[in-house]
Protein backbone atom coordinates (compact mmCIF):
# COMPACT_ATOMS: atom_id res chain seq x y z
CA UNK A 1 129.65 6.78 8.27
CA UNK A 2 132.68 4.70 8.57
CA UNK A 3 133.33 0.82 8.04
CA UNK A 4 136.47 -0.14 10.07
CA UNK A 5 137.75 -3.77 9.83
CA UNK A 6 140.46 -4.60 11.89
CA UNK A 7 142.31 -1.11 11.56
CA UNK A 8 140.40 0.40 14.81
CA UNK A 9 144.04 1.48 15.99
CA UNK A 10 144.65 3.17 13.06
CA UNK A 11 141.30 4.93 12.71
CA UNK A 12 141.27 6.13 16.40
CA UNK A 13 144.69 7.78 16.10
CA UNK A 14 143.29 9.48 12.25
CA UNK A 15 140.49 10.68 13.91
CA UNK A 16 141.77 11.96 17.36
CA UNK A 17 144.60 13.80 15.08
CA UNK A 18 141.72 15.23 13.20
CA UNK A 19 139.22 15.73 15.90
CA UNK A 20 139.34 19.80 15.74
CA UNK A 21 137.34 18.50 11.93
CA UNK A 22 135.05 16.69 13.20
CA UNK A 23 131.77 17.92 13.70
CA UNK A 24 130.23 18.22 17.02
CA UNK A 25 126.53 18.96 15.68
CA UNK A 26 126.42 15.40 14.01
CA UNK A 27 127.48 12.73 15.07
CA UNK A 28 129.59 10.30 13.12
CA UNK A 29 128.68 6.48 12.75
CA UNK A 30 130.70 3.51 13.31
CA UNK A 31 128.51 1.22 10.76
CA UNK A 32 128.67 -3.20 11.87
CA UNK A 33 130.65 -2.36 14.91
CA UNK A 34 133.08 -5.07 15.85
CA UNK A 35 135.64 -3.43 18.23
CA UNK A 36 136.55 -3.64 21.56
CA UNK A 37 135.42 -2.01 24.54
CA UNK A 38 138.33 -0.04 24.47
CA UNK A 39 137.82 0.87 21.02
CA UNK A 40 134.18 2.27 21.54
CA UNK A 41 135.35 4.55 24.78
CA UNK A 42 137.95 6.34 22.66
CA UNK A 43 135.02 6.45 19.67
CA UNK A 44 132.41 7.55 21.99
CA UNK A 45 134.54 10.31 23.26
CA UNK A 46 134.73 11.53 19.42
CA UNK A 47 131.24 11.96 19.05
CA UNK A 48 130.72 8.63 17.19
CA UNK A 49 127.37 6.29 17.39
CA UNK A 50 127.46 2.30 16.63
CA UNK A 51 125.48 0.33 14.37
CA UNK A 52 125.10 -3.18 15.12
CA UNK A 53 124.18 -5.90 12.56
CA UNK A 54 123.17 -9.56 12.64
CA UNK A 55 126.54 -10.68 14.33
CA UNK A 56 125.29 -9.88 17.72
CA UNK A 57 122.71 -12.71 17.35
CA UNK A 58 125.01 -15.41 16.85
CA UNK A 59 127.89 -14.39 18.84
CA UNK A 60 128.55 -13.19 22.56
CA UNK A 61 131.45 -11.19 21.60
CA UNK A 62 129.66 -8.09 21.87
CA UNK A 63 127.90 -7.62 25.24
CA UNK A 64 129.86 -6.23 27.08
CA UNK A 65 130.48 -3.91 24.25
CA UNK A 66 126.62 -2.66 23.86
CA UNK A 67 126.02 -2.97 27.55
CA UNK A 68 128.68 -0.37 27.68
CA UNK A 69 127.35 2.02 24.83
CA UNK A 70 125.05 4.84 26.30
CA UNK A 71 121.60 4.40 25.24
CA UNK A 72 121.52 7.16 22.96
CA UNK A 73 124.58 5.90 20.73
CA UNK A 74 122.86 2.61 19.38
CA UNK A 75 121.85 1.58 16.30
CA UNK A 76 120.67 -1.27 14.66
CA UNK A 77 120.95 -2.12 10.80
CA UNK A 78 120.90 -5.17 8.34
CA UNK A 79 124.13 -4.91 6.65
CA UNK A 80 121.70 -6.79 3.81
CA UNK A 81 122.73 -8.93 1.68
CA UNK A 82 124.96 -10.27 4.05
CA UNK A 83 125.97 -11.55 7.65
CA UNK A 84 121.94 -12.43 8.14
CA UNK A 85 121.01 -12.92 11.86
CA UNK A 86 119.72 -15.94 13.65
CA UNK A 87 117.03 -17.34 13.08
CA UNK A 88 117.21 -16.89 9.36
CA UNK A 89 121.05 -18.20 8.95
CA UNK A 90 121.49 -19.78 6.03
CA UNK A 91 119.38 -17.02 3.97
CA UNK A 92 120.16 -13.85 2.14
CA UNK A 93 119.52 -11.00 4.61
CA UNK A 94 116.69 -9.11 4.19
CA UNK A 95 116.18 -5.79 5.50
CA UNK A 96 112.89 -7.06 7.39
CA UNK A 97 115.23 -9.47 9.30
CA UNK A 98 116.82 -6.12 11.47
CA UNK A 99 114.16 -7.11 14.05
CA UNK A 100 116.49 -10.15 15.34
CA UNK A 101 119.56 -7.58 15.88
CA UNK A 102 116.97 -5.03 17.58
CA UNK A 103 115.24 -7.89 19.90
CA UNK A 104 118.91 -9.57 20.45
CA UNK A 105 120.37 -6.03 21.38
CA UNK A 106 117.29 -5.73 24.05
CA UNK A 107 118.24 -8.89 25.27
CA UNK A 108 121.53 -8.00 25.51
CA UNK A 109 120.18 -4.89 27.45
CA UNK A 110 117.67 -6.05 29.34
CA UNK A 111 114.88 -3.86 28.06
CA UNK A 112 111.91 -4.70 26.14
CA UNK A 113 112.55 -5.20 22.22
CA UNK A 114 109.69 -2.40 22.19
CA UNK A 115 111.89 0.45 24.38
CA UNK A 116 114.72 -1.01 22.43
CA UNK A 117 112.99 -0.41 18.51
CA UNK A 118 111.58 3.17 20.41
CA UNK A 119 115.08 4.06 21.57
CA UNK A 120 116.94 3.53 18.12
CA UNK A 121 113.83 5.27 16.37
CA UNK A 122 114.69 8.23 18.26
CA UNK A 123 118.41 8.10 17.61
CA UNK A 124 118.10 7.02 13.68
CA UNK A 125 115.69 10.74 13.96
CA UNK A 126 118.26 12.83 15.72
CA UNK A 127 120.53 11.86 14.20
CA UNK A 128 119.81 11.48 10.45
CA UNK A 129 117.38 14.78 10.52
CA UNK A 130 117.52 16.89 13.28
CA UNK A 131 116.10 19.28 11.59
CA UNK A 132 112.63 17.86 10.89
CA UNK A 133 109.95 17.83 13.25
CA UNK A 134 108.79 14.31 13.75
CA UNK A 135 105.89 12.68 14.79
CA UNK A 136 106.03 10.34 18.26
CA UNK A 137 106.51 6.63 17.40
């Protein structure tokens, strides 16, 4: 899990001079994504998924971005207390409120928020435990 603020450069060059340590069973997870398009080609070629918070309901910034992203590399999460998502602005973020970033990333998609919630259910799974056997959604 890695939080990268305006050093994306500088953590793409680490990590491809390092990439013989990474591990190709699991995944690693670029948590709040903010980078460019650029940025997530030369993460995605890594290994690396993306977590998106409540940004992507308030700003356009990132479409193109998570249009981009291969299905099976998204996540959603609340990055609670803070950066809460439209509608709830204003408020402390909750992690009940990740429902706005998973119907605003379905949008964004053009899939239903249900095949959207399904589809990160089934990453958050693989990913986090591969191991366990898990029942459908």
């Amino acid at each position: 899990m890695i939080h990268c603020r305006s050093a994306f450069a500088d953590l793409i060059d680490i990590l491809t001079g390092n990439s013989k340590s990474l591990d190709s069973q699991t995944p690693g997870i670029i948590h709040f994504f903010t980078g460019t398009k650029e940025d997530a080609k030369s993460l995605l070629n890594l290994g690396f998924v993306f977590t998106f918070g409540g940004v992507v309901t308030f700003t356009r910034d990132y479409d193109e971005v998570i249009r981009m992203i291969p299905m099976d590399s998204i996540l959603s999460e609340t990055d609670a207390p803070y950066v809460t998502p439209v509608p709830h602005r204003g408020k402390r973020n909750e992690p009940g409120y990740v429902i706005e970033v998973v119907k605003k990333l379905a949008d964004v998609r053009k899939v239903s928020t249900d095949q959207m919630a399904e589809n990160i259910w089934a990453n958050a799974r693989r990913i986090f435990s591969p191991q366990i056997a898990w029942p459908a959604a």
